[in-house]
N, C-alpha and C. Protein backbone atom coordinates (compact mmCIF):
# COMPACT_ATOMS: atom_id res chain seq x y z
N UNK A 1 6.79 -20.42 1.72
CA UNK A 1 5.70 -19.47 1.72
C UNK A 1 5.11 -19.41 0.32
N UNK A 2 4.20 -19.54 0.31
CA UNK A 2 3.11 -19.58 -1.06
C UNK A 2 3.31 -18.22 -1.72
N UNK A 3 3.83 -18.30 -2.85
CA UNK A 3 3.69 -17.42 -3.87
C UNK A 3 2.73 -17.54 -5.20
N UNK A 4 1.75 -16.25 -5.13
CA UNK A 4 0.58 -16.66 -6.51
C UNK A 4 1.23 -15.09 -7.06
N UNK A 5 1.52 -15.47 -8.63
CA UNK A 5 1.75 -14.58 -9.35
C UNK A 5 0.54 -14.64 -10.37
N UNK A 6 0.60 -13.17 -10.90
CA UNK A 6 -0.27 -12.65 -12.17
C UNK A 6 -1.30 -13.70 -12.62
N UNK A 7 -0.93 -14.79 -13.01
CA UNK A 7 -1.68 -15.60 -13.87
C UNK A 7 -3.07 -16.11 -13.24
N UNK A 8 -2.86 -16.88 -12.22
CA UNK A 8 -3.76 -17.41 -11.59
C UNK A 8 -4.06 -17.01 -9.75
N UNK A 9 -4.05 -16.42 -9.55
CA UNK A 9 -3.85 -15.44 -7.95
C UNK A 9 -4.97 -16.32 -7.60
N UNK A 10 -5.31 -16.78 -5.99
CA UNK A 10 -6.15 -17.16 -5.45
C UNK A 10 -7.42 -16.13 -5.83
N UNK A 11 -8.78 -16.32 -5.26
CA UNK A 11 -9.83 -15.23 -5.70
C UNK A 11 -10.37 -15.23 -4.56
N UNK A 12 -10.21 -15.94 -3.46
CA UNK A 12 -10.31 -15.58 -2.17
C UNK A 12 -9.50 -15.29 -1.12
N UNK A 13 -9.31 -15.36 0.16
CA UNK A 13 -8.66 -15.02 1.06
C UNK A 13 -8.95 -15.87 2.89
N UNK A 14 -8.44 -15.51 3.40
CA UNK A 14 -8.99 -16.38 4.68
C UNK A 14 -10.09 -15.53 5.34
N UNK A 15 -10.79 -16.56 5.77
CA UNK A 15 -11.78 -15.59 6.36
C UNK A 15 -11.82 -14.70 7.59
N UNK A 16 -10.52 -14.81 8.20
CA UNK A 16 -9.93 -13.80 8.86
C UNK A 16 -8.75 -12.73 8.66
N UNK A 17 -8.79 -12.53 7.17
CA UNK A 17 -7.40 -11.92 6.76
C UNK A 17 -7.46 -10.21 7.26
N UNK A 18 -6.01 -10.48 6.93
CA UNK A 18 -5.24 -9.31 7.52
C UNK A 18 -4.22 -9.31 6.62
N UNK A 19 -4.72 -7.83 5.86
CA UNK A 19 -4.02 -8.16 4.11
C UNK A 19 -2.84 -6.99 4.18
N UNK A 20 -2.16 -6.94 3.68
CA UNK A 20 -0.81 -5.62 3.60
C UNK A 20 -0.63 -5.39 2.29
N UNK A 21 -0.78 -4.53 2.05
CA UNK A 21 -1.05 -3.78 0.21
C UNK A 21 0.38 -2.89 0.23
N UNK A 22 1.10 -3.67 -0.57
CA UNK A 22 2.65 -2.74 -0.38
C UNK A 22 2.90 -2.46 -2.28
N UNK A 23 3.69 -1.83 -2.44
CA UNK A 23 4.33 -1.49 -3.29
C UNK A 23 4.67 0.16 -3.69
N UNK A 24 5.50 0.92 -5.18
CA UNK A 24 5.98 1.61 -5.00
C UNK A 24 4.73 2.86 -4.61
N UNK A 25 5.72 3.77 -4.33
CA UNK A 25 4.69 5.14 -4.26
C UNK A 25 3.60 5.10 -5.48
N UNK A 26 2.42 5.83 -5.51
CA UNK A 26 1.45 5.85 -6.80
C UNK A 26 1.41 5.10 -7.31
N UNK A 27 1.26 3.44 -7.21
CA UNK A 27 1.09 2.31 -7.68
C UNK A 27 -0.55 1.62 -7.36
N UNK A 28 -0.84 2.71 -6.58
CA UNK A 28 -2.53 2.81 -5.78
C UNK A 28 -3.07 1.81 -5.37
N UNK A 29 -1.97 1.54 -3.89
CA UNK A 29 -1.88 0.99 -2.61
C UNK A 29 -3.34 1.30 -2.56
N UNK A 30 -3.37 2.18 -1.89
CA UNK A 30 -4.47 2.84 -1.13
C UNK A 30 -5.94 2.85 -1.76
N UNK A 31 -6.10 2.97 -3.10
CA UNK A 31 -7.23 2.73 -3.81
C UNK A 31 -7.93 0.84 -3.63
N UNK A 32 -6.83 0.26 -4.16
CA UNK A 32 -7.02 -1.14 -4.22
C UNK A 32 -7.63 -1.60 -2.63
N UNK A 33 -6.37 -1.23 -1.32
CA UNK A 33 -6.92 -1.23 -0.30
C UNK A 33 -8.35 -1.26 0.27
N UNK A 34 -8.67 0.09 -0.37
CA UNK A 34 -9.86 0.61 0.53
C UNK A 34 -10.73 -0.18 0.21
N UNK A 35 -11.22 -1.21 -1.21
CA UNK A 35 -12.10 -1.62 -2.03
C UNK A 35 -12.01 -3.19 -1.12
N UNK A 36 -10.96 -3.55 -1.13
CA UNK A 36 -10.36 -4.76 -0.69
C UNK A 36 -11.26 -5.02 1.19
N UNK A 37 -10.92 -3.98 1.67
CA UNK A 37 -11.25 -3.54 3.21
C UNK A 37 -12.62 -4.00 3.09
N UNK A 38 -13.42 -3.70 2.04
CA UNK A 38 -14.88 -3.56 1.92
C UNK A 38 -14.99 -4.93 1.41
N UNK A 39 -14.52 -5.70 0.82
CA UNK A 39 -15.00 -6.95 0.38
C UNK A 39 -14.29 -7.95 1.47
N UNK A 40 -13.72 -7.48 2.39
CA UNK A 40 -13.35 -8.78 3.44
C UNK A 40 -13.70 -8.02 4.47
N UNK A 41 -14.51 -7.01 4.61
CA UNK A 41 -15.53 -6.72 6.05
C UNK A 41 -14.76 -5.86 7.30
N UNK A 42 -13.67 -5.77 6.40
CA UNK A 42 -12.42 -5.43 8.19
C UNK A 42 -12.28 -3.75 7.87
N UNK A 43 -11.76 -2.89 8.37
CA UNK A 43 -11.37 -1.50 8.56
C UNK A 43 -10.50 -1.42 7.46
N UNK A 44 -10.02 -0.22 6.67
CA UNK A 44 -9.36 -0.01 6.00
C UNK A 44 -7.74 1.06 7.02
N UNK A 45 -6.81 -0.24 7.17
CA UNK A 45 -5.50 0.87 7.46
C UNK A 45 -5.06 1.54 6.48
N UNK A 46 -5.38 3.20 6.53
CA UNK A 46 -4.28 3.47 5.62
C UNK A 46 -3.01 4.66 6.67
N UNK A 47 -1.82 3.86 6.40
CA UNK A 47 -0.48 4.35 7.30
C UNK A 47 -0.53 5.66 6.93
N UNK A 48 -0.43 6.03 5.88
CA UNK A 48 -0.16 7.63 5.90
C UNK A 48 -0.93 8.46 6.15
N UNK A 49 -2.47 7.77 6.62
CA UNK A 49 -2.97 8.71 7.25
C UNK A 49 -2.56 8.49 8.76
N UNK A 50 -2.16 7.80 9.37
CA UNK A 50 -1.89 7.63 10.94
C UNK A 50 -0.75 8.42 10.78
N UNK A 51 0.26 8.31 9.47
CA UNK A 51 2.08 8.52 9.85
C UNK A 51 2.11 10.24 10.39
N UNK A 52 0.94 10.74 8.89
CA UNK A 52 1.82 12.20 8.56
C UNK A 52 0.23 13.05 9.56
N UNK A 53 0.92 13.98 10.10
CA UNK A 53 0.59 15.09 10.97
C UNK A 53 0.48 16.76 10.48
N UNK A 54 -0.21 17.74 10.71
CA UNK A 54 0.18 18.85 9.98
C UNK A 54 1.02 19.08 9.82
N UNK A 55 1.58 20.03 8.51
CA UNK A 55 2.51 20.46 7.83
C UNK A 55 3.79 19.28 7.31
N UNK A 56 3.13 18.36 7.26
CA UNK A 56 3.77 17.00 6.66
C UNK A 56 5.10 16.51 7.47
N UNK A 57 4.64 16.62 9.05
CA UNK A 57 5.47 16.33 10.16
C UNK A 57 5.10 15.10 10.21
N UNK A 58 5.79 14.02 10.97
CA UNK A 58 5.18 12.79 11.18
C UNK A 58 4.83 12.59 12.67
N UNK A 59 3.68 12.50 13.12
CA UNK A 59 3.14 11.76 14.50
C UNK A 59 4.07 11.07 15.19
N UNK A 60 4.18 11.58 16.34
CA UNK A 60 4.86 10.72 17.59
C UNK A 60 4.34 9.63 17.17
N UNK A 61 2.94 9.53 17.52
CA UNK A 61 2.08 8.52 18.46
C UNK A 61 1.79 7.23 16.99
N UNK A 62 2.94 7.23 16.06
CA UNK A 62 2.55 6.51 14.72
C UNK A 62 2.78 5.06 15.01
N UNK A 63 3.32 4.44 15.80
CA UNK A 63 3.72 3.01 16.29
C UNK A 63 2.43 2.76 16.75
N UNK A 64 2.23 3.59 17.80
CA UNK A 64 0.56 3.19 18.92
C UNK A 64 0.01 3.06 18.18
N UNK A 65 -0.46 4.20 17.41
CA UNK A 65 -1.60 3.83 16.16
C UNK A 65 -2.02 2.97 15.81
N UNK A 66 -0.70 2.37 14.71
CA UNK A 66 -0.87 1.07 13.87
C UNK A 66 -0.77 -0.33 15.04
N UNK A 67 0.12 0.03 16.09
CA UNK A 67 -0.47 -1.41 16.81
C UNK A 67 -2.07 -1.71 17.26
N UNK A 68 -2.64 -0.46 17.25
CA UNK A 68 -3.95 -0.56 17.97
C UNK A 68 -4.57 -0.98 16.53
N UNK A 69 -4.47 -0.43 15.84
CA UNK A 69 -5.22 -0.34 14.70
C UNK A 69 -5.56 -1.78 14.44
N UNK A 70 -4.18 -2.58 14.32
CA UNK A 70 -4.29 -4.09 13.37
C UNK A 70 -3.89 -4.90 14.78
N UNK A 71 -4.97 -4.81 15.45
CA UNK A 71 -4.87 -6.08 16.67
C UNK A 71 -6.65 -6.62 16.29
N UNK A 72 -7.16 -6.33 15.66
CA UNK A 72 -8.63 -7.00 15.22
C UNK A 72 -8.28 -7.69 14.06
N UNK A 73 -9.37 -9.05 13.55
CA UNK A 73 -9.20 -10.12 13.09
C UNK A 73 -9.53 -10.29 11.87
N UNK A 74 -9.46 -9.43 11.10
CA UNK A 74 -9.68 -8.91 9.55
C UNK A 74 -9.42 -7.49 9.50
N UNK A 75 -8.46 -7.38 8.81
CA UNK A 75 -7.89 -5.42 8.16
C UNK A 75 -7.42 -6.10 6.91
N UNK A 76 -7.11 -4.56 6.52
CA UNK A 76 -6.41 -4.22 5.00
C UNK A 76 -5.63 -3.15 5.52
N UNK A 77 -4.48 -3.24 5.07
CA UNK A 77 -3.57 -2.23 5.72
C UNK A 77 -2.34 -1.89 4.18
N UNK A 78 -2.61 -0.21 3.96
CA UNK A 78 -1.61 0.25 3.11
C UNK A 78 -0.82 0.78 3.28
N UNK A 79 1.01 0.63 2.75
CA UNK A 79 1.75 1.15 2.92
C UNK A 79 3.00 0.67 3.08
N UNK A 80 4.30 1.62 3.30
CA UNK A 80 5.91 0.84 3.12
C UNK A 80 6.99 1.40 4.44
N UNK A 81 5.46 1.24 5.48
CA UNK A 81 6.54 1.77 6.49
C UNK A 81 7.52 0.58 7.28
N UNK A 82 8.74 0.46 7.21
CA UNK A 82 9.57 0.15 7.94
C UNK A 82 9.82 0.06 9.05
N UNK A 83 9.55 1.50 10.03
CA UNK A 83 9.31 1.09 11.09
C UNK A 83 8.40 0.63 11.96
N UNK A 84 7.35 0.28 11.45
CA UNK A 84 6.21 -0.57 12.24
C UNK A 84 5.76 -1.82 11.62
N UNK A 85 6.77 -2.06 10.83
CA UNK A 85 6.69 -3.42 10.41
C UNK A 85 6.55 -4.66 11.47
N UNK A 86 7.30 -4.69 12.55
CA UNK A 86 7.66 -5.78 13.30
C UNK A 86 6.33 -5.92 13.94
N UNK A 87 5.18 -4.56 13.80
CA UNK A 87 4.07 -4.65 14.67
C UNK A 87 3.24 -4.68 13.20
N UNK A 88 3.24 -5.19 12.20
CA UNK A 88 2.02 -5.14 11.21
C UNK A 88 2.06 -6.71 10.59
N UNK A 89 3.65 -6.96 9.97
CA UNK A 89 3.88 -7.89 9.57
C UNK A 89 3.73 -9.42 10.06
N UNK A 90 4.03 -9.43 11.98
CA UNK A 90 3.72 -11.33 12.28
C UNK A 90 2.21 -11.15 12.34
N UNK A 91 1.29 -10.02 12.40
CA UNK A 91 -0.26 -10.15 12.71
C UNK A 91 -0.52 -10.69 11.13
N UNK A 92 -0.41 -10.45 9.77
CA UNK A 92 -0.55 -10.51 9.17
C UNK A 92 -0.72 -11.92 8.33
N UNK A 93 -1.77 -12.06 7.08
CA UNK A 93 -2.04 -13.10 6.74
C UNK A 93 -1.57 -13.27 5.18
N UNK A 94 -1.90 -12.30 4.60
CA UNK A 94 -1.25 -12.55 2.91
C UNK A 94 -0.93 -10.39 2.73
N UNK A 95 -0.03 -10.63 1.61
CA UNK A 95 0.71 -9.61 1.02
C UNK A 95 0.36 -9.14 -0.09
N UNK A 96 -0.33 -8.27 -0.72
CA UNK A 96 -0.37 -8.30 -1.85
C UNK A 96 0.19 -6.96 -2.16
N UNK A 97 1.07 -7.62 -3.21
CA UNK A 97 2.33 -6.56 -3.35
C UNK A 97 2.15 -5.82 -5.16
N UNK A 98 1.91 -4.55 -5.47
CA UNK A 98 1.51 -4.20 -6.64
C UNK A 98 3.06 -4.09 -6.72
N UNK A 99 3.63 -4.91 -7.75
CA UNK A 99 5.16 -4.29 -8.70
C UNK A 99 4.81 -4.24 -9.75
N UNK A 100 4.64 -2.71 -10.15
CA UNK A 100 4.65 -2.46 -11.52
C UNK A 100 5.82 -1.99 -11.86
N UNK A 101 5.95 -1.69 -13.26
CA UNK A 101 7.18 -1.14 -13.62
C UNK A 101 7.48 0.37 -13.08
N UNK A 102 8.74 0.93 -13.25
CA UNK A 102 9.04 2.44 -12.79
C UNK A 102 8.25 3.44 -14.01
N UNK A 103 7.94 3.23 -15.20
CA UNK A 103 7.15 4.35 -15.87
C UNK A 103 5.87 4.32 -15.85
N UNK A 104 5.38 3.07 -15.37
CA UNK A 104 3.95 2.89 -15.07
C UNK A 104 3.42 3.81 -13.89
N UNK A 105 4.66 3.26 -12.80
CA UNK A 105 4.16 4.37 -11.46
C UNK A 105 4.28 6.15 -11.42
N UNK A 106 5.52 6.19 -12.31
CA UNK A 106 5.74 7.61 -12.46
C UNK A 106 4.85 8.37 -13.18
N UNK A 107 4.11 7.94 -14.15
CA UNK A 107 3.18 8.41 -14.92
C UNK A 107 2.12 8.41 -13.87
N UNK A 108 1.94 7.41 -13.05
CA UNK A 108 0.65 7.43 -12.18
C UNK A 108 0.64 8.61 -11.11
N UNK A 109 1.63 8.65 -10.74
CA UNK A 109 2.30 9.25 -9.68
C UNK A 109 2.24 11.04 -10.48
N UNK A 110 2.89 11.00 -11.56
CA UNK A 110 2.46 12.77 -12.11
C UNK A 110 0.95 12.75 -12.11
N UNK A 111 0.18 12.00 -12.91
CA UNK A 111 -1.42 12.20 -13.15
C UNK A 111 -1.69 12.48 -11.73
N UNK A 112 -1.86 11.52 -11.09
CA UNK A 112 -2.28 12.09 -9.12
C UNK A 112 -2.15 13.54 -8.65
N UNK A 113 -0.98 13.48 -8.88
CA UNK A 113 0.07 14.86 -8.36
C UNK A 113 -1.26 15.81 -9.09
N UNK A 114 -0.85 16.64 -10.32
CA UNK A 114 -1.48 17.34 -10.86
C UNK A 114 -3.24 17.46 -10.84
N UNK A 115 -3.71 16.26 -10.43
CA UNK A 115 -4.89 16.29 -10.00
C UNK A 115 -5.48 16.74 -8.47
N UNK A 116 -4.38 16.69 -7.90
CA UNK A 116 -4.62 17.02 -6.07
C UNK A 116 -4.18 18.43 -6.16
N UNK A 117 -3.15 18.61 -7.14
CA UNK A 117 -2.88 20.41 -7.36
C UNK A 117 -4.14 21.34 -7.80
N UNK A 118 -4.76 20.70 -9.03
CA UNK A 118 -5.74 21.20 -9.66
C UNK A 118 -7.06 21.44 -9.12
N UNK A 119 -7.15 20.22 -8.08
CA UNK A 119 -8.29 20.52 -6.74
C UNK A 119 -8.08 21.08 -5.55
N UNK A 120 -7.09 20.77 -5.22
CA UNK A 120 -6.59 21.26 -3.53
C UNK A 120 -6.87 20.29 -2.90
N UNK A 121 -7.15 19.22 -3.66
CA UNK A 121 -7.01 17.79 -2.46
C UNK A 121 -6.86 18.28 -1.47
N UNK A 122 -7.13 18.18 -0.38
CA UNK A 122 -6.97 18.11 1.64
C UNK A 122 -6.54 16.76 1.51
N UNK A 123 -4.96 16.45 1.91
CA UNK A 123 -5.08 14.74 2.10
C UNK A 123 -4.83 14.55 3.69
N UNK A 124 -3.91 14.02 4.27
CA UNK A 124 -4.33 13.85 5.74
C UNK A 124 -3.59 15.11 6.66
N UNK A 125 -4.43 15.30 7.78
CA UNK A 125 -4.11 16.49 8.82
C UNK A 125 -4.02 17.94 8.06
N UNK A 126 -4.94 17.64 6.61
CA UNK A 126 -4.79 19.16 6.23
C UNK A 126 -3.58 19.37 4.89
N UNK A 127 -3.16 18.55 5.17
CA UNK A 127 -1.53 18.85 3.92
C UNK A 127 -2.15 18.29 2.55
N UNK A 128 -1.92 19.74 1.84
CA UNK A 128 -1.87 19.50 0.46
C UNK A 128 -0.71 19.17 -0.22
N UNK A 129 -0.87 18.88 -1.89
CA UNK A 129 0.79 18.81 -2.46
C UNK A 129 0.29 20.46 -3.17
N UNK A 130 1.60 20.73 -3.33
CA UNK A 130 1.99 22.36 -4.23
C UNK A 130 3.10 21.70 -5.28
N UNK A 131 2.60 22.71 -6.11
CA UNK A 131 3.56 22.82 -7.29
C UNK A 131 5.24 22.85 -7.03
N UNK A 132 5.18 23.86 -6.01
CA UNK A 132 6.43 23.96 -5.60
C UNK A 132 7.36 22.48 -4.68
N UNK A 133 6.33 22.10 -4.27
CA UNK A 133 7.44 21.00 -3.80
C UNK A 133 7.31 19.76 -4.27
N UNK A 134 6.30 19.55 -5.03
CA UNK A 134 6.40 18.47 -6.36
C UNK A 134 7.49 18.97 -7.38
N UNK A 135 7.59 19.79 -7.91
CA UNK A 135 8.32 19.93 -8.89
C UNK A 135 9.74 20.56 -8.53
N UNK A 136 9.76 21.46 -7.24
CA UNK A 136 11.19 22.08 -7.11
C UNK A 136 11.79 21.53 -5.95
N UNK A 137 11.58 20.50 -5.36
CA UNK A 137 12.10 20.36 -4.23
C UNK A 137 12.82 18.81 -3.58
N UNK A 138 13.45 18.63 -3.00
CA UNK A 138 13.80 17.01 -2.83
C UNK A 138 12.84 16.05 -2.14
N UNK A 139 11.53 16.87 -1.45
CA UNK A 139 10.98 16.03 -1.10
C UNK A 139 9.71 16.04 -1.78
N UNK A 140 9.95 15.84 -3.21
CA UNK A 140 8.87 15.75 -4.13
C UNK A 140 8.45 14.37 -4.42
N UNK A 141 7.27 14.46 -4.32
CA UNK A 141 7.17 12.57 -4.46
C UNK A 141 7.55 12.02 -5.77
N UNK A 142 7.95 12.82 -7.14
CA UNK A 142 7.63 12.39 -8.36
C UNK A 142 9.15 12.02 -8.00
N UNK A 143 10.34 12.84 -7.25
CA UNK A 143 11.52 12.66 -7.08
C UNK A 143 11.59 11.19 -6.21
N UNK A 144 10.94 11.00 -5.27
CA UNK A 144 10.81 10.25 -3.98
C UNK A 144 10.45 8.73 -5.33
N UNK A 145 9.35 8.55 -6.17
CA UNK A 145 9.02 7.38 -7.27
C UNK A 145 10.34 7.00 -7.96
N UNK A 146 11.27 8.05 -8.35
CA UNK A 146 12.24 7.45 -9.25
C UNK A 146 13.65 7.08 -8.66
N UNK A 147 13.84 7.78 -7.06
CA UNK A 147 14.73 7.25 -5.68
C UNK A 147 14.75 5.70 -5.41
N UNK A 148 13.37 5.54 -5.30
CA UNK A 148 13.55 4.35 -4.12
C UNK A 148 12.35 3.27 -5.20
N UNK A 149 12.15 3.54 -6.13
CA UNK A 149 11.73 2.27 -7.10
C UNK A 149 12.74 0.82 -7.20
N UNK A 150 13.86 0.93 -7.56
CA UNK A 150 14.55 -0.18 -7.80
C UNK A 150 15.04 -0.86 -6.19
N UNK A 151 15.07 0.40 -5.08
CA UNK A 151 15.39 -0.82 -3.67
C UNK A 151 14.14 -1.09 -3.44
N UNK A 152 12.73 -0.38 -3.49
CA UNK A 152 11.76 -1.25 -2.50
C UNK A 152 11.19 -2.49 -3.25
N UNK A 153 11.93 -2.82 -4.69
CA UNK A 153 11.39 -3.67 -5.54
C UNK A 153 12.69 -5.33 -4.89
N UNK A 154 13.48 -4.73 -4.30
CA UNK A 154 14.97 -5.43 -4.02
C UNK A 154 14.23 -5.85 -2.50
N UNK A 155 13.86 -5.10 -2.10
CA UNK A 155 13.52 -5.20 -0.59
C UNK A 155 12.36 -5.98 -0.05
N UNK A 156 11.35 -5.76 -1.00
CA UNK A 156 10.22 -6.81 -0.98
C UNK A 156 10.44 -8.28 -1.54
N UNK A 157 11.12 -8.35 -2.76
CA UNK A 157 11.61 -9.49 -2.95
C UNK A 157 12.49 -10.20 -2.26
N UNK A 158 13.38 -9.87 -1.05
CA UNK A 158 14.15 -10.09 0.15
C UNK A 158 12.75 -10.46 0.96
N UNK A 159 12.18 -9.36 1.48
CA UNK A 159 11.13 -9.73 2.18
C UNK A 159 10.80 -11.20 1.87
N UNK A 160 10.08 -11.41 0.63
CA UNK A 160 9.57 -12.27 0.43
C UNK A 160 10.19 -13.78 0.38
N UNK A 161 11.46 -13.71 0.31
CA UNK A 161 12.46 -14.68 0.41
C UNK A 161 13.01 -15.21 1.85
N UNK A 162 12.54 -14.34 2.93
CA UNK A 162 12.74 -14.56 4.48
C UNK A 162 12.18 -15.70 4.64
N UNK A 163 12.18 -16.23 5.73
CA UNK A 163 11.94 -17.28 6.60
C UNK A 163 11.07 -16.69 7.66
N UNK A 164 11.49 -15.28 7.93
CA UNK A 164 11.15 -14.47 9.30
C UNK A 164 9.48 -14.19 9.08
N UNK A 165 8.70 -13.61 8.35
CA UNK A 165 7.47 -14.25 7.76
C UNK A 165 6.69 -14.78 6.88
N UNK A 166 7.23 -16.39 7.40
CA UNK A 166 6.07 -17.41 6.87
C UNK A 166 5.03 -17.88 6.37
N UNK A 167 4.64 -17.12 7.68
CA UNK A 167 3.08 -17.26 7.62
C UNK A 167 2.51 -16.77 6.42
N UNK A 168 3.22 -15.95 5.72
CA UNK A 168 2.43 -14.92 4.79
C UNK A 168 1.84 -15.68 3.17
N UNK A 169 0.72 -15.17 3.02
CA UNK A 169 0.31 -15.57 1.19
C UNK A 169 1.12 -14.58 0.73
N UNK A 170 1.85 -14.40 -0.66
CA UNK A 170 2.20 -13.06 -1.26
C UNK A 170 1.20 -13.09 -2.79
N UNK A 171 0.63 -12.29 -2.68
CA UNK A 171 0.00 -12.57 -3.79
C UNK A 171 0.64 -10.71 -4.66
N UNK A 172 1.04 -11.01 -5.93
CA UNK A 172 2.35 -10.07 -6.92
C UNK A 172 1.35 -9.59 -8.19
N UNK A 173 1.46 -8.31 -8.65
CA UNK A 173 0.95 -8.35 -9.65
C UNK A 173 1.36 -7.45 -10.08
N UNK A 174 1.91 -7.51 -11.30
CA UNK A 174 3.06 -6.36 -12.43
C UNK A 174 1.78 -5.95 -13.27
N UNK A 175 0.45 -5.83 -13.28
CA UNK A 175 -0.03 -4.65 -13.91
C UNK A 175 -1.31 -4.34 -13.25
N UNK A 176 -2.06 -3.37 -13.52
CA UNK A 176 -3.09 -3.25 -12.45
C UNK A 176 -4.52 -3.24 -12.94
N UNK A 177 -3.86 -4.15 -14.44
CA UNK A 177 -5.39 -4.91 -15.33
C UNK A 177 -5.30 -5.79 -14.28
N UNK A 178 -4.65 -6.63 -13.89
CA UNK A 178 -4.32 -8.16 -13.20
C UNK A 178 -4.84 -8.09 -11.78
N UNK A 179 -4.62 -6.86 -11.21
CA UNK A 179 -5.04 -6.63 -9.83
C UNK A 179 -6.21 -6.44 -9.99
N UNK A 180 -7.06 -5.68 -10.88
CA UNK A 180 -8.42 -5.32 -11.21
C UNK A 180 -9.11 -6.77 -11.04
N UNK A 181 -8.38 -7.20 -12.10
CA UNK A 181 -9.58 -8.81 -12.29
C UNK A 181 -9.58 -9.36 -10.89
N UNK A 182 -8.47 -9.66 -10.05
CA UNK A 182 -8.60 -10.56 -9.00
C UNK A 182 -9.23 -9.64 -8.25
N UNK A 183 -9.53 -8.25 -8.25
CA UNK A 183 -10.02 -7.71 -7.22
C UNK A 183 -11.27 -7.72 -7.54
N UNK A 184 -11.81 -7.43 -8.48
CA UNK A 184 -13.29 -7.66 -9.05
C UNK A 184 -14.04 -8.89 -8.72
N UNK A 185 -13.08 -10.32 -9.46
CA UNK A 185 -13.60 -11.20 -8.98
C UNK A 185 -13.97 -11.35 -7.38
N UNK A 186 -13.01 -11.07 -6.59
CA UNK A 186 -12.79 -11.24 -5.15
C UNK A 186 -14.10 -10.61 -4.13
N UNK A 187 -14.35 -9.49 -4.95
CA UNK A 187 -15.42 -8.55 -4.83
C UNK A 187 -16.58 -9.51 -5.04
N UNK A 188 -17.06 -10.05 -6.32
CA UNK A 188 -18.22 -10.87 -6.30
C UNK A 188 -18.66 -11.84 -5.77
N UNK A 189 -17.38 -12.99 -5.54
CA UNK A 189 -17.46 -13.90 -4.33
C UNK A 189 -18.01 -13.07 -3.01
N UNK A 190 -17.79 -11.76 -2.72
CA UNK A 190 -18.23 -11.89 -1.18
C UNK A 190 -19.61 -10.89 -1.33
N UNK A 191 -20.26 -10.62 -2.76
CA UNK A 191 -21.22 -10.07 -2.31
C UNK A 191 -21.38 -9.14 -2.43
């Protein structure tokens, strides 16, 4: 399976892709995504808006979703869900996986935080973040960035070492000057 790191990343894509934007929490999946969605013409998936439900419950209906969602022939799809992998991952055409370092994201990850506090962000089904469960609680995401940084960095690199999908481009990028340029460029090729 084709691996393009940092240096030289392809600057295009297939003209039917179906891209999966993974990496850690606040590494801005979802930003890169949405931009990405728009320069290859397809819908923008973003999972956590299908996953999470009011009061930061998660949706039954989150499998249906995402299968319906990514059965058309160009998406961008963000996110590190596990269990709907088996329905995101064989549709899929290239990976592009942001690994940055753990103080890069955590810093990203407080700036966010404090900015969705300071506005009242509405993010999906209504759920805001609070002070209180960013900062006092276990299911704080700044807690959730410094948990599971070193396995989903273990886990994607497994991923990426499978046999099970092939098919996939992985295209890697440890800073998000590097993602900028290929995304910029990528952007002007289509227009």
């Amino acid at each position: 399976m084709p691996l393009h790191r940092q240096s030289k990343p392809p600057s295009g894509l297939p003209s039917e892709a179906r891209v999966l934007v993974i990496g850690n929490s606040a590494a801005g999946k979802s930003t890169l995504a949405r931009r990405l969605a728009r320069a290859v013409g397809g819908p923008h998936i973003e999972l956590d808006a299908l996953h999470w439900g009011p009061n930061w419950q998660p949706r039954e209906d989150f499998a249906r979703s995402v299968d319906e969602a990514s059965r058309g022939p160009r998406w961008v799809a963000d996110g590190n869900y596990s269990s709907v992998r088996q329905a995101l991952w064989p549709r899929a055409t290239t990976v592009v996986w942001l690994n940055y370092s753990l103080p890069r994201t955590f810093w990203r990850g407080l700036r966010r935080t404090a900015h969705r506090w300071l506005t009242r962000q509405e993010l999906w089904s209504g759920n805001r973040e609070s002070i209180r469960t960013t900062l006092f609680s276990r299911d704080s995401i700044l807690w959730w960035i410094l948990a599971t940084h070193a396995n989903r960095r273990r886990e994607f690199a497994s991923l990426r070492a499978t046999s099970e999908f092939s098919q996939l481009t992985w295209i890697e990028f440890t800073s998000p000057r590097l993602a900028e340029e290929w995304l910029g460029a990528l952007e002007a090729s289509c227009g």
